[in-house]
Protein backbone atom coordinates (compact mmCIF):
# COMPACT_ATOMS: atom_id res chain seq x y z
CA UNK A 1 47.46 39.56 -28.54
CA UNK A 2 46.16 43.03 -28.28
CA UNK A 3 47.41 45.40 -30.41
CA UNK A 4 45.77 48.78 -32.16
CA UNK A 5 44.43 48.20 -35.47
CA UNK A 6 43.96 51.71 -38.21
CA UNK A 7 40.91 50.75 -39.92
CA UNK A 8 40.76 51.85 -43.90
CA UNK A 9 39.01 55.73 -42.83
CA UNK A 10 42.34 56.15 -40.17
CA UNK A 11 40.52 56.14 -37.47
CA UNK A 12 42.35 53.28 -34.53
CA UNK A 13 40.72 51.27 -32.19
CA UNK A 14 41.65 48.64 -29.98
CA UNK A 15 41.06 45.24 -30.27
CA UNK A 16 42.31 41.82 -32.01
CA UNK A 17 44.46 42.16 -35.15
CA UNK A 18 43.27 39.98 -38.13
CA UNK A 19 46.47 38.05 -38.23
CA UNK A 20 46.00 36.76 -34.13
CA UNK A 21 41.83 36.42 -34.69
CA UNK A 22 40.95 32.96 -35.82
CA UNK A 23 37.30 34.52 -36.64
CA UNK A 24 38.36 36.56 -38.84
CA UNK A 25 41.42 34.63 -40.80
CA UNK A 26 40.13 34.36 -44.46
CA UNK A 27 42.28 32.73 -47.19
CA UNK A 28 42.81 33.90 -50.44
CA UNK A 29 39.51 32.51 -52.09
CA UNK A 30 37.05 33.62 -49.05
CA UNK A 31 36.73 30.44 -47.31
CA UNK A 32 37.25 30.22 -43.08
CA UNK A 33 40.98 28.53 -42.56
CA UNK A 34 41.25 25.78 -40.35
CA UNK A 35 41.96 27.62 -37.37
CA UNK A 36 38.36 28.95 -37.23
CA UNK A 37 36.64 25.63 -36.74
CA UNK A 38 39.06 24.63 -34.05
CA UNK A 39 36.94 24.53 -30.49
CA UNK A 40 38.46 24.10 -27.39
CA UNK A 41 37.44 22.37 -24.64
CA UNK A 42 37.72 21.78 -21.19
CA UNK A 43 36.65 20.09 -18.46
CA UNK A 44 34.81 20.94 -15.12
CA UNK A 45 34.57 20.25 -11.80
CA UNK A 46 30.60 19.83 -11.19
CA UNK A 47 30.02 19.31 -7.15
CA UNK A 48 27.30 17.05 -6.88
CA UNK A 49 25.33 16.44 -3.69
CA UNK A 50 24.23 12.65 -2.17
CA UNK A 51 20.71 11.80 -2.01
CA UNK A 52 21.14 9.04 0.38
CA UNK A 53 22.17 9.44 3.29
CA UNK A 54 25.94 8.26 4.41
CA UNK A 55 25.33 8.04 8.60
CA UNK A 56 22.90 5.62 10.37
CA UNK A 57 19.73 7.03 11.35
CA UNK A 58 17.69 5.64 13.91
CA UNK A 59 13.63 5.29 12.68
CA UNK A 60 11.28 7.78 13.92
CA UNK A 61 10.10 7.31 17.01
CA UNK A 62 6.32 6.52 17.04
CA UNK A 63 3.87 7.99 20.16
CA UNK A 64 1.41 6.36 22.14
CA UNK A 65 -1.58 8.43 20.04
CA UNK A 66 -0.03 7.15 17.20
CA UNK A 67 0.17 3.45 18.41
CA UNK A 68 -3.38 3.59 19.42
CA UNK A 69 -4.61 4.83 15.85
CA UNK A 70 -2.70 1.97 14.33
CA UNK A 71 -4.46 -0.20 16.92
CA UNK A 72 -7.81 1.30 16.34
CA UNK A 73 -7.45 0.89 12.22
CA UNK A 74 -6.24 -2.81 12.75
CA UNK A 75 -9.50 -3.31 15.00
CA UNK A 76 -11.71 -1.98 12.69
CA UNK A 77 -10.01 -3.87 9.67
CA UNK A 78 -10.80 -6.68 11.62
CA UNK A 79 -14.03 -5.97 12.10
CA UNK A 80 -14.98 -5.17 8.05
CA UNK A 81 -13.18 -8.11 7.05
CA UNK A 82 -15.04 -10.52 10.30
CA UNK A 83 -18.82 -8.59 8.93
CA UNK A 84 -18.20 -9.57 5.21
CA UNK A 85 -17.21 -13.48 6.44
CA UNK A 86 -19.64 -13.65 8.17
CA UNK A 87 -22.14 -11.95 5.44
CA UNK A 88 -20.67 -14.28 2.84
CA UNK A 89 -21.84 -17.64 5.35
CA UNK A 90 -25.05 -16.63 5.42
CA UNK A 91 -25.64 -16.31 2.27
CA UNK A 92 -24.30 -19.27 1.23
CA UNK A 93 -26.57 -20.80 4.53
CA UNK A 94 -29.56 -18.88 2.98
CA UNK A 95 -28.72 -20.42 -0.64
CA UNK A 96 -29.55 -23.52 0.53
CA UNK A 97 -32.85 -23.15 2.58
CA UNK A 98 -35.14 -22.03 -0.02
CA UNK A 99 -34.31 -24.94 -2.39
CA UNK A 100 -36.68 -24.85 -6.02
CA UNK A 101 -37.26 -21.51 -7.82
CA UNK A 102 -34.09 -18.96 -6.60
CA UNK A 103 -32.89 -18.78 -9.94
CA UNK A 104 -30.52 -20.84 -8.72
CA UNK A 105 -28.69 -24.12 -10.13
CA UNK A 106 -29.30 -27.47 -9.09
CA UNK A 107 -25.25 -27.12 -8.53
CA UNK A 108 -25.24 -23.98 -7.08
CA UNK A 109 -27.48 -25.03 -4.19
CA UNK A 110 -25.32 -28.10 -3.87
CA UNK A 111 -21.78 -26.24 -3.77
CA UNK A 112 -23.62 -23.74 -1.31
CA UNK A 113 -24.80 -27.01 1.13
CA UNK A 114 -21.34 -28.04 0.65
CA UNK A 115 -19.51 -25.16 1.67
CA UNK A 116 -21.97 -25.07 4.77
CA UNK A 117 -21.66 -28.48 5.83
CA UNK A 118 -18.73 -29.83 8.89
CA UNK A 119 -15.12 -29.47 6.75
CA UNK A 120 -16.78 -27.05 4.39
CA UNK A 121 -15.40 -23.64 3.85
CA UNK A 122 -17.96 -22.01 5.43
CA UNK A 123 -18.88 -24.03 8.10
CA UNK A 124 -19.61 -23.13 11.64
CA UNK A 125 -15.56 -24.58 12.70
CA UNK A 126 -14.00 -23.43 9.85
CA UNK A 127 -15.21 -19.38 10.04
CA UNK A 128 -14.96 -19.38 13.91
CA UNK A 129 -11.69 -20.82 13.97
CA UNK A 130 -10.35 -17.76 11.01
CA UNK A 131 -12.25 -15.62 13.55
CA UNK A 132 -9.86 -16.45 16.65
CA UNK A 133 -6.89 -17.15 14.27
CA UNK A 134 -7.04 -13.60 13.24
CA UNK A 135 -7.95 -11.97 16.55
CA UNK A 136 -5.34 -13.80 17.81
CA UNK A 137 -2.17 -12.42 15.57
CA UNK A 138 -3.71 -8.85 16.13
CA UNK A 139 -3.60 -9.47 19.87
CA UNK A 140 0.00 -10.65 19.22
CA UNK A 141 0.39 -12.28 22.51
CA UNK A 142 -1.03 -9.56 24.86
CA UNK A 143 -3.50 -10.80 26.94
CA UNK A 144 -4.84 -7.43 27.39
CA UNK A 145 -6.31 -7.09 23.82
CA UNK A 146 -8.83 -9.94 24.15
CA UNK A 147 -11.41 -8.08 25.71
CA UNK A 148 -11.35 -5.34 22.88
CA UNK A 149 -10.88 -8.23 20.35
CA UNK A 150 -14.06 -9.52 21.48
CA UNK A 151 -16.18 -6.52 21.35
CA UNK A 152 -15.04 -5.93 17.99
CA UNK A 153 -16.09 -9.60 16.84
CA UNK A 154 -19.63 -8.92 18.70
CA UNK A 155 -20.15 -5.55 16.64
CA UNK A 156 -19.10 -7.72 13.47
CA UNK A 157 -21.67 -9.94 14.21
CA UNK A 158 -24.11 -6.89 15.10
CA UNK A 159 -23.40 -5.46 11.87
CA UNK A 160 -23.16 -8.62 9.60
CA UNK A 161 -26.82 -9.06 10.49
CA UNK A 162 -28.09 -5.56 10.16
CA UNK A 163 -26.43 -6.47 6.77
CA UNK A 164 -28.38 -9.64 6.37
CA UNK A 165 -31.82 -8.24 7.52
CA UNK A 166 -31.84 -7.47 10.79
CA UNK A 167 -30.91 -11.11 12.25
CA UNK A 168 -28.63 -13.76 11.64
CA UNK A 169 -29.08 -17.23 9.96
CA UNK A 170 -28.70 -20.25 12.39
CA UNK A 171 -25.60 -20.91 11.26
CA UNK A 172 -23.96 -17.96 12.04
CA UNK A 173 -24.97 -17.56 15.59
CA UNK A 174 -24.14 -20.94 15.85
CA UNK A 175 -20.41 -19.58 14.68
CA UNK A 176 -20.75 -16.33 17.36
CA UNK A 177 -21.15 -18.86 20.06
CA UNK A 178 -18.28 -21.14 19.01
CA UNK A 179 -16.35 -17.99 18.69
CA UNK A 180 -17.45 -16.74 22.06
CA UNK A 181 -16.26 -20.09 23.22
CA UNK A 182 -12.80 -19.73 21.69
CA UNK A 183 -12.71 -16.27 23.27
CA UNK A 184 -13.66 -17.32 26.79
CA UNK A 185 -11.09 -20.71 26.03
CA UNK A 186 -7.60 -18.63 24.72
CA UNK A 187 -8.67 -16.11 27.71
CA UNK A 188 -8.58 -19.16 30.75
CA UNK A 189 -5.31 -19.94 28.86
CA UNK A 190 -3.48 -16.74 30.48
CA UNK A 191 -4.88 -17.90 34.11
């Protein structure tokens, strides 16, 4: 309640009597009453926003240029991941030509003839047939990816033995032929 206070030098001004201010309400002795510490609150209305979405949406639409880098970055996936196989089999071929003083162990060089050998990990069937396994889910049924498959195996090879010293072991152009085979095989398939 407003009302016009005379301060102790007469002068007035306007503003909150003592009695009505809860600030200023002192009891006898000089401490706050309990009207002072009293705090009111209230509560209010906060508009939050949504951060997901409340509609469908339909995905984004993807262009041909786009399609064809995905293509081109599954190709050459392919292609790093066919040069290091095919690395990885000569080495383990090369393991086991030089036999004595390699530095390596009597078990090594068995593990390595092993993993060479028909049914071994590395062997010619087992590498070829990863080889077409894989070019075949890129390809994902379209017959017109076979001939880009294959040029991507050859530059594998190509690169695998530029990586090996300029020419391949045996072994693995014994596994580019067997994967040429495969290639010319799942192509007569679509005739």
């Amino acid at each position: 309640m407003l009302e016009i206070n005379r301060t102790a030098m007469g002068r007035s001004s306007y503003g909150i009597s003592e009695k009505n201010d809860p600030k200023k309400s002192v009891n006898q002795q000089g401490e706050a009453s309990a009207e002072e510490t009293v705090v009111k609150k209230q509560d209010q209305l906060v508009r939050g926003t949504t951060t997901t979405p409340v509609t469908y949406s339909k995905p984004k639409q993807v262009s041909a240029e786009e399609l064809q880098q995905l293509n081109q970055q599954r190709i050459d996936s392919f292609n790093q991941m066919l040069r290091s196989m095919v690395v990885q089999q000569g080495e383990q071929y090369n393991l086991t030509l030089f036999g004595l003083n390699l530095n390596v162990t009597p078990e090594d060089s068995q593990n390595a003839a092993a993993a060479i050998a028909p049914g071994g990990e590395y062997s010619v069937d087992a590498v070829a047939g990863r080889i077409l396994d894989m070019a075949k889910a890129l390809a994902g049924g379209d017959e017109s990816k076979i001939a880009e498959l294959r040029e991507a195996v050859e530059k594998g090879f190509e690169a695998a033995g530029v990586e090996l010293g300029g020419e391949l072991p045996g072994i693995c152009q014994e596994t580019y032929n067997e994967v040429m085979k495969g290639f010319d095989e799942w192509e007569a398939s679509f005739e």
